[in-house]
C-alpha atoms as a PDB file:
ATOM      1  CA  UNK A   1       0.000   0.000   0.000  1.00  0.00           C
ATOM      2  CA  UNK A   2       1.220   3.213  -1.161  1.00  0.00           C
ATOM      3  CA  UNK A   3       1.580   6.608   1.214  1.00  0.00           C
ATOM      4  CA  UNK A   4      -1.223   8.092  -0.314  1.00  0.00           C
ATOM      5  CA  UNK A   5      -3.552   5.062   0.441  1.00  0.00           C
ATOM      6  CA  UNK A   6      -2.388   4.993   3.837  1.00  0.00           C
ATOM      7  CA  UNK A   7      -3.117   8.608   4.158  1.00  0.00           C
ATOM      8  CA  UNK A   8      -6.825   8.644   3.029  1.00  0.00           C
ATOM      9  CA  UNK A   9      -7.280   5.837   5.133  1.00  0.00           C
ATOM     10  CA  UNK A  10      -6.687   7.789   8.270  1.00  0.00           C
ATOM     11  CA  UNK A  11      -8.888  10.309   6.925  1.00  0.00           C
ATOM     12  CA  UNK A  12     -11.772   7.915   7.098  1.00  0.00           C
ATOM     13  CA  UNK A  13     -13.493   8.199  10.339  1.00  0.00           C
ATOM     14  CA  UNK A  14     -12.957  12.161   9.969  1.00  0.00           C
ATOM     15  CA  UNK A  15     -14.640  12.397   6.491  1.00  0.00           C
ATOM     16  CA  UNK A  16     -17.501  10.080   8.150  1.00  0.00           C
ATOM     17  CA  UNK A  17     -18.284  12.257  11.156  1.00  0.00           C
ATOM     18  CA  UNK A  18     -18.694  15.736   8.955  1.00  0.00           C
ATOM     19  CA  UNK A  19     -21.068  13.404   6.934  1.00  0.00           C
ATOM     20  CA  UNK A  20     -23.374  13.353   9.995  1.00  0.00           C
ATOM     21  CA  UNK A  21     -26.048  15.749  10.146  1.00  0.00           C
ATOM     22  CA  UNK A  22     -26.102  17.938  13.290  1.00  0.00           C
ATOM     23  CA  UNK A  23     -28.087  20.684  14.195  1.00  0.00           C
ATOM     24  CA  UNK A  24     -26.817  24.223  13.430  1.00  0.00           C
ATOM     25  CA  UNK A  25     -25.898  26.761  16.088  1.00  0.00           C
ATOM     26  CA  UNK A  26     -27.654  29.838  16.309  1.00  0.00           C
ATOM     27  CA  UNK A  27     -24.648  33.276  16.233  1.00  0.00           C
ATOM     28  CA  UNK A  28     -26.075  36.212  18.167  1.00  0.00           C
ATOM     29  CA  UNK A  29     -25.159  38.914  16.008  1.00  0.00           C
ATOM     30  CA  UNK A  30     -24.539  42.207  19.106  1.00  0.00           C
ATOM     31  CA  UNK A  31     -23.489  45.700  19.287  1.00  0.00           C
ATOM     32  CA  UNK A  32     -21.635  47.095  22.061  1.00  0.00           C
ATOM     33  CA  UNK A  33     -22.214  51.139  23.677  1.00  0.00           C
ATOM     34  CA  UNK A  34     -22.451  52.915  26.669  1.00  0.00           C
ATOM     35  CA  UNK A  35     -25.274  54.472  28.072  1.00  0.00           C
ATOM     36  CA  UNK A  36     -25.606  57.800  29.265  1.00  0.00           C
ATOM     37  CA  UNK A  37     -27.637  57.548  32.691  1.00  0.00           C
ATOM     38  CA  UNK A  38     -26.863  61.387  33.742  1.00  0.00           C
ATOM     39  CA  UNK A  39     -24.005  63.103  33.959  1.00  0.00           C
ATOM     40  CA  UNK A  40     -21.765  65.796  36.313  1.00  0.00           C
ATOM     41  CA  UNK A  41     -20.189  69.410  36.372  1.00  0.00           C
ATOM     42  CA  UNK A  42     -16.007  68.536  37.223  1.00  0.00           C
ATOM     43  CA  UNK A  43     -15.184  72.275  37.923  1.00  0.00           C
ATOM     44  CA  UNK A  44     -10.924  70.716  38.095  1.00  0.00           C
ATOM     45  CA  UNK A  45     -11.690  69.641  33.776  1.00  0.00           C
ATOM     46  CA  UNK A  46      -8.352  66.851  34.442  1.00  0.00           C
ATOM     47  CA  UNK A  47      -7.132  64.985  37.152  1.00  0.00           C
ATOM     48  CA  UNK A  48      -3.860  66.297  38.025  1.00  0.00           C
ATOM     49  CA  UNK A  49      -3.278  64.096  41.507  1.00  0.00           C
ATOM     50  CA  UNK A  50      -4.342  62.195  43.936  1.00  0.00           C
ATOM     51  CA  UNK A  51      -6.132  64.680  45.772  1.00  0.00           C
ATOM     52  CA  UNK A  52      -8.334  65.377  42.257  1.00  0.00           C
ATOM     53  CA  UNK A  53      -9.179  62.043  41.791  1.00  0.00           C
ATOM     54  CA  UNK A  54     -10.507  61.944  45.800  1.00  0.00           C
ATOM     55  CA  UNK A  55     -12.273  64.877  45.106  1.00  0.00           C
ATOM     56  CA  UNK A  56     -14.120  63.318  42.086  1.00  0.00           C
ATOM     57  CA  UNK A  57     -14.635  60.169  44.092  1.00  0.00           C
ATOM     58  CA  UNK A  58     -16.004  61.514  47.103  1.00  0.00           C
ATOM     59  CA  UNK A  59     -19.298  62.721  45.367  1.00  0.00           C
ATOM     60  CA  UNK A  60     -19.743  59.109  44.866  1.00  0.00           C
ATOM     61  CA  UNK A  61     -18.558  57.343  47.693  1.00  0.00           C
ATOM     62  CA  UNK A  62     -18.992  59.543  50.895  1.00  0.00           C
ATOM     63  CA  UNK A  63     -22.490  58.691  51.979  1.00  0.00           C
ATOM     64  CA  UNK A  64     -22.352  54.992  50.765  1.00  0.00           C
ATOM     65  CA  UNK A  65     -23.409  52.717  53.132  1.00  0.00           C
ATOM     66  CA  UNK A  66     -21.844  49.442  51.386  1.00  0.00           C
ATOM     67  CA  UNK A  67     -18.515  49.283  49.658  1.00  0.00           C
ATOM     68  CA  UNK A  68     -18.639  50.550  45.880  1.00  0.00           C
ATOM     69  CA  UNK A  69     -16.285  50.347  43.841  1.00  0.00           C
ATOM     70  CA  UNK A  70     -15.693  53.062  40.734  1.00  0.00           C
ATOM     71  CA  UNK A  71     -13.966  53.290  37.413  1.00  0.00           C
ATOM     72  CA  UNK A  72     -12.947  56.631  36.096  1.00  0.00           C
ATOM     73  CA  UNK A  73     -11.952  56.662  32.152  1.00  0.00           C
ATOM     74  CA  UNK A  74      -9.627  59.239  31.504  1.00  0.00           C
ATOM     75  CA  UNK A  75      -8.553  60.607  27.775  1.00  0.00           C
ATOM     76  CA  UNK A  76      -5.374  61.299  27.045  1.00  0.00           C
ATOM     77  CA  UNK A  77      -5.160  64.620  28.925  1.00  0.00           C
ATOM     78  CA  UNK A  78      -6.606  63.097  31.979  1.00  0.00           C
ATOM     79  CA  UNK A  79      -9.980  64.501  31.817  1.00  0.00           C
ATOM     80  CA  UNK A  80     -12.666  62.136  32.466  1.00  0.00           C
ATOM     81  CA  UNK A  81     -15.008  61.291  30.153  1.00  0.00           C
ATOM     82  CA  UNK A  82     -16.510  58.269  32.310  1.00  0.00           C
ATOM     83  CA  UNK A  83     -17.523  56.980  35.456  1.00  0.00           C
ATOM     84  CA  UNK A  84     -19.363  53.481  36.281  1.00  0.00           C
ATOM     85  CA  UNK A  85     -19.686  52.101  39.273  1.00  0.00           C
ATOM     86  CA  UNK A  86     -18.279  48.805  38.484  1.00  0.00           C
ATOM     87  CA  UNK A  87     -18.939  46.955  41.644  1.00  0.00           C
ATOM     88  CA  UNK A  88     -21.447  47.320  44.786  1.00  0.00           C
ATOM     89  CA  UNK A  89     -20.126  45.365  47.393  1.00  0.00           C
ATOM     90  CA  UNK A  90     -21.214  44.323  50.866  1.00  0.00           C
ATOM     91  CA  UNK A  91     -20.919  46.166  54.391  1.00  0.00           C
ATOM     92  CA  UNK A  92     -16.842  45.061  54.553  1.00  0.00           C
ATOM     93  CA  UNK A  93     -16.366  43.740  50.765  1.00  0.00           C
ATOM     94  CA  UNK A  94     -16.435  44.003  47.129  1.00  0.00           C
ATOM     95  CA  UNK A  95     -15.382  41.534  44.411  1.00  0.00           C
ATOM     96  CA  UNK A  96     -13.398  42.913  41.607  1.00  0.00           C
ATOM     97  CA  UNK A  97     -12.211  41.409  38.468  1.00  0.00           C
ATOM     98  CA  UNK A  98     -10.220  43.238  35.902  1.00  0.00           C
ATOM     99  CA  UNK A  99     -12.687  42.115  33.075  1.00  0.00           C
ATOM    100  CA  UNK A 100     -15.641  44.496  35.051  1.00  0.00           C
ATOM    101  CA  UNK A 101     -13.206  47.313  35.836  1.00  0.00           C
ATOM    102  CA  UNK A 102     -12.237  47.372  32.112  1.00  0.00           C
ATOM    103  CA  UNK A 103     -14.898  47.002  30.154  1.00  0.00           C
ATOM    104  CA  UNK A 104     -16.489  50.377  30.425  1.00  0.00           C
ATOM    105  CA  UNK A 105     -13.003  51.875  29.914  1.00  0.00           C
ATOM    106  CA  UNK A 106     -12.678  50.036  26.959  1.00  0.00           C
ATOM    107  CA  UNK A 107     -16.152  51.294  25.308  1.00  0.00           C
ATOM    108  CA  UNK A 108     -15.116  54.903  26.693  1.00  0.00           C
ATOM    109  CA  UNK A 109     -11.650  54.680  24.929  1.00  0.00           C
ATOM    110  CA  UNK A 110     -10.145  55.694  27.922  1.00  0.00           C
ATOM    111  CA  UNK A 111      -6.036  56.403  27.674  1.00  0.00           C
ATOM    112  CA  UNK A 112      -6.130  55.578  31.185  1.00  0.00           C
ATOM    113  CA  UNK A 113      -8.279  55.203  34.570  1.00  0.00           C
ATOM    114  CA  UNK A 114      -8.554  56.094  38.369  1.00  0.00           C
ATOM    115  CA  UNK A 115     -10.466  53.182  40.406  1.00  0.00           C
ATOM    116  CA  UNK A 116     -11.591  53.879  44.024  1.00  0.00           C
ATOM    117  CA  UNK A 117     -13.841  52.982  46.134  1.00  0.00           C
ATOM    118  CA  UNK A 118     -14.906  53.737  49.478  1.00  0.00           C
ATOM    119  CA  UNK A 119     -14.707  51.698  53.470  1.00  0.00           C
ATOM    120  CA  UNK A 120     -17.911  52.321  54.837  1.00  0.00           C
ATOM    121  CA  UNK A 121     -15.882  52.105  58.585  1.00  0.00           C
ATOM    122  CA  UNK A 122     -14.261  55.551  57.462  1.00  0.00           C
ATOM    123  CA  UNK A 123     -10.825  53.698  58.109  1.00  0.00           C
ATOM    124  CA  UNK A 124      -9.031  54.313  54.945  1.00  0.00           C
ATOM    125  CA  UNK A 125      -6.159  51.904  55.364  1.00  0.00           C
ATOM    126  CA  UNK A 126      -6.007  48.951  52.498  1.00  0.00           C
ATOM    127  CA  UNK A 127      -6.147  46.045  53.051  1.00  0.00           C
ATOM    128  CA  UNK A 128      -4.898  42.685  51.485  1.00  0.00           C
ATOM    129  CA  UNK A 129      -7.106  42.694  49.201  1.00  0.00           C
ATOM    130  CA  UNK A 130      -7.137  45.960  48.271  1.00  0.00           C
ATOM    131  CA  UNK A 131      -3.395  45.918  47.188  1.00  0.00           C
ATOM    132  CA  UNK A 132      -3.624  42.323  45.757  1.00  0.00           C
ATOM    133  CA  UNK A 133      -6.743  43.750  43.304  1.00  0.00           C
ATOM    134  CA  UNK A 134      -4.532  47.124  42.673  1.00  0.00           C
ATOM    135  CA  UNK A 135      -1.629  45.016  41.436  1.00  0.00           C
ATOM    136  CA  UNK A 136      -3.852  42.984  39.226  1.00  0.00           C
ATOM    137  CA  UNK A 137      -5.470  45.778  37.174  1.00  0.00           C
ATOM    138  CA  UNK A 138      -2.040  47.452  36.902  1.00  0.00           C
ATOM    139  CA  UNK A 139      -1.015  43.853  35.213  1.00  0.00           C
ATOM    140  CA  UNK A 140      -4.366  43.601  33.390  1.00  0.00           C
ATOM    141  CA  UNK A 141      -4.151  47.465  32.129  1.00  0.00           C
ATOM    142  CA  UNK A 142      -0.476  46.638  30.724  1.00  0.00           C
ATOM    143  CA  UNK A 143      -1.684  43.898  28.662  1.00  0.00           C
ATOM    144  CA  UNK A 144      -4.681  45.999  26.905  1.00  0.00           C
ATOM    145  CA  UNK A 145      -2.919  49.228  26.659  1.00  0.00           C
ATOM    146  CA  UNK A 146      -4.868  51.292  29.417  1.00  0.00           C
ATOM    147  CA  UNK A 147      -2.905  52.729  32.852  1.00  0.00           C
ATOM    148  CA  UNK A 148      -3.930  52.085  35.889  1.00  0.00           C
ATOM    149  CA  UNK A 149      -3.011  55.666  37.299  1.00  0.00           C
ATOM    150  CA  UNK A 150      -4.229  55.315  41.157  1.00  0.00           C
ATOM    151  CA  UNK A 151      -6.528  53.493  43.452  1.00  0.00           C
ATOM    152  CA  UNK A 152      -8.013  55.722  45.946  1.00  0.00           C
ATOM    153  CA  UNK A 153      -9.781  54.758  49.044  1.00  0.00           C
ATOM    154  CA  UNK A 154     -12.404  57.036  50.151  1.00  0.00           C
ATOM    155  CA  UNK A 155     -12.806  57.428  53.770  1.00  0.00           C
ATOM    156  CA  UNK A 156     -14.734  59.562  55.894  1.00  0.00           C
ATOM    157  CA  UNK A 157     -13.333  63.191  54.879  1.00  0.00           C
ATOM    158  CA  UNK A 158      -9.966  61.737  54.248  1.00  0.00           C
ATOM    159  CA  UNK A 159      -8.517  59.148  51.413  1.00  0.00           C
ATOM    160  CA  UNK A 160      -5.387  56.950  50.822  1.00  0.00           C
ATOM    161  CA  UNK A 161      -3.792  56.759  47.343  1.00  0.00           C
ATOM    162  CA  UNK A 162      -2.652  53.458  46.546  1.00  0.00           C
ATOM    163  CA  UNK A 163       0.173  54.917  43.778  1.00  0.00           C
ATOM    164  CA  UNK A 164       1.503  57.603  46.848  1.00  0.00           C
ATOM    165  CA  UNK A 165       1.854  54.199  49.009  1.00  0.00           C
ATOM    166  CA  UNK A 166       4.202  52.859  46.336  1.00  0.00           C
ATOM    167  CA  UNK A 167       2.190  50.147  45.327  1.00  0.00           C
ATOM    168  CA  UNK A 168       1.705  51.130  42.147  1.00  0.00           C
END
């Protein structure tokens, strides 16, 4: 028996199975935008440091009751053009994955982004998991092209900035 014969051969039981009739899968054919639920007068126009990013935050995050956690697209002059809360945790927690934080900053075409979010105890020191999530949407951020400029922690009438910590 020659090569070729052997080949077709193996080929068999491959050319039989597309033979069998299966039912077709249905393709959702989708769209992707942002919707515009209200918006907000940012008298600063850019966010120049930490302390402008807290101040944006804070009109969120100061009265919340449960942990929340915020994304802030930025353009490339650091004005924001976005802001979703990504994440409404419980009284002492939030779960975070870089897919949720970056998906609105994607659809914004954010240059980069300021996350925060608030401790309902008004203790602004992070925690574990704070710094482990920072570290993972810097990583995250690197791979898609989009900066993770700061984490702030909002606090009652004071913050922390995860980037002046060193941590980022």
């Amino acid at each position: 028996m020659n090569l070729y014969n052997r080949f077709n051969q193996l080929q068999l039981p491959f050319t039989d199975a597309v033979k069998e009739k299966k039912p077709s899968k249905r393709v959702n054919i989708v769209s992707l935008k942002l919707v515009k639920e209200s918006s907000l007068l940012y008298k600063e126009r850019s966010v120049r440091s930490p302390e402008d990013g807290y101040k944006l935050l804070k009109q969120f995050l100061e009265d919340a009751d449960r942990e929340h956690f915020i994304v802030v697209s930025l353009d490339t002059k650091n004005q924001p053009v976005s802001i979703n809360i990504c994440h409404i945790g419980s009284l002492n927690a939030s779960i975070v994955h870089p897919r949720e934080v970056m998906k609105s900053a994607i659809l914004s075409n954010a240059a980069s982004i300021i996350v925060g979010h608030n401790h309902p105890s008004g203790r602004v020191e992070p925690s574990k998991e704070d710094i482990e999530v920072t570290k993972r949407l810097v990583e995250a951020g690197k791979i898609i092209g989009i900066d993770v400029l700061d984490h702030i922690i909002v606090g009652d009438e004071t913050y922390t900035s995860l980037k002046e910590k060193g941590y980022i």
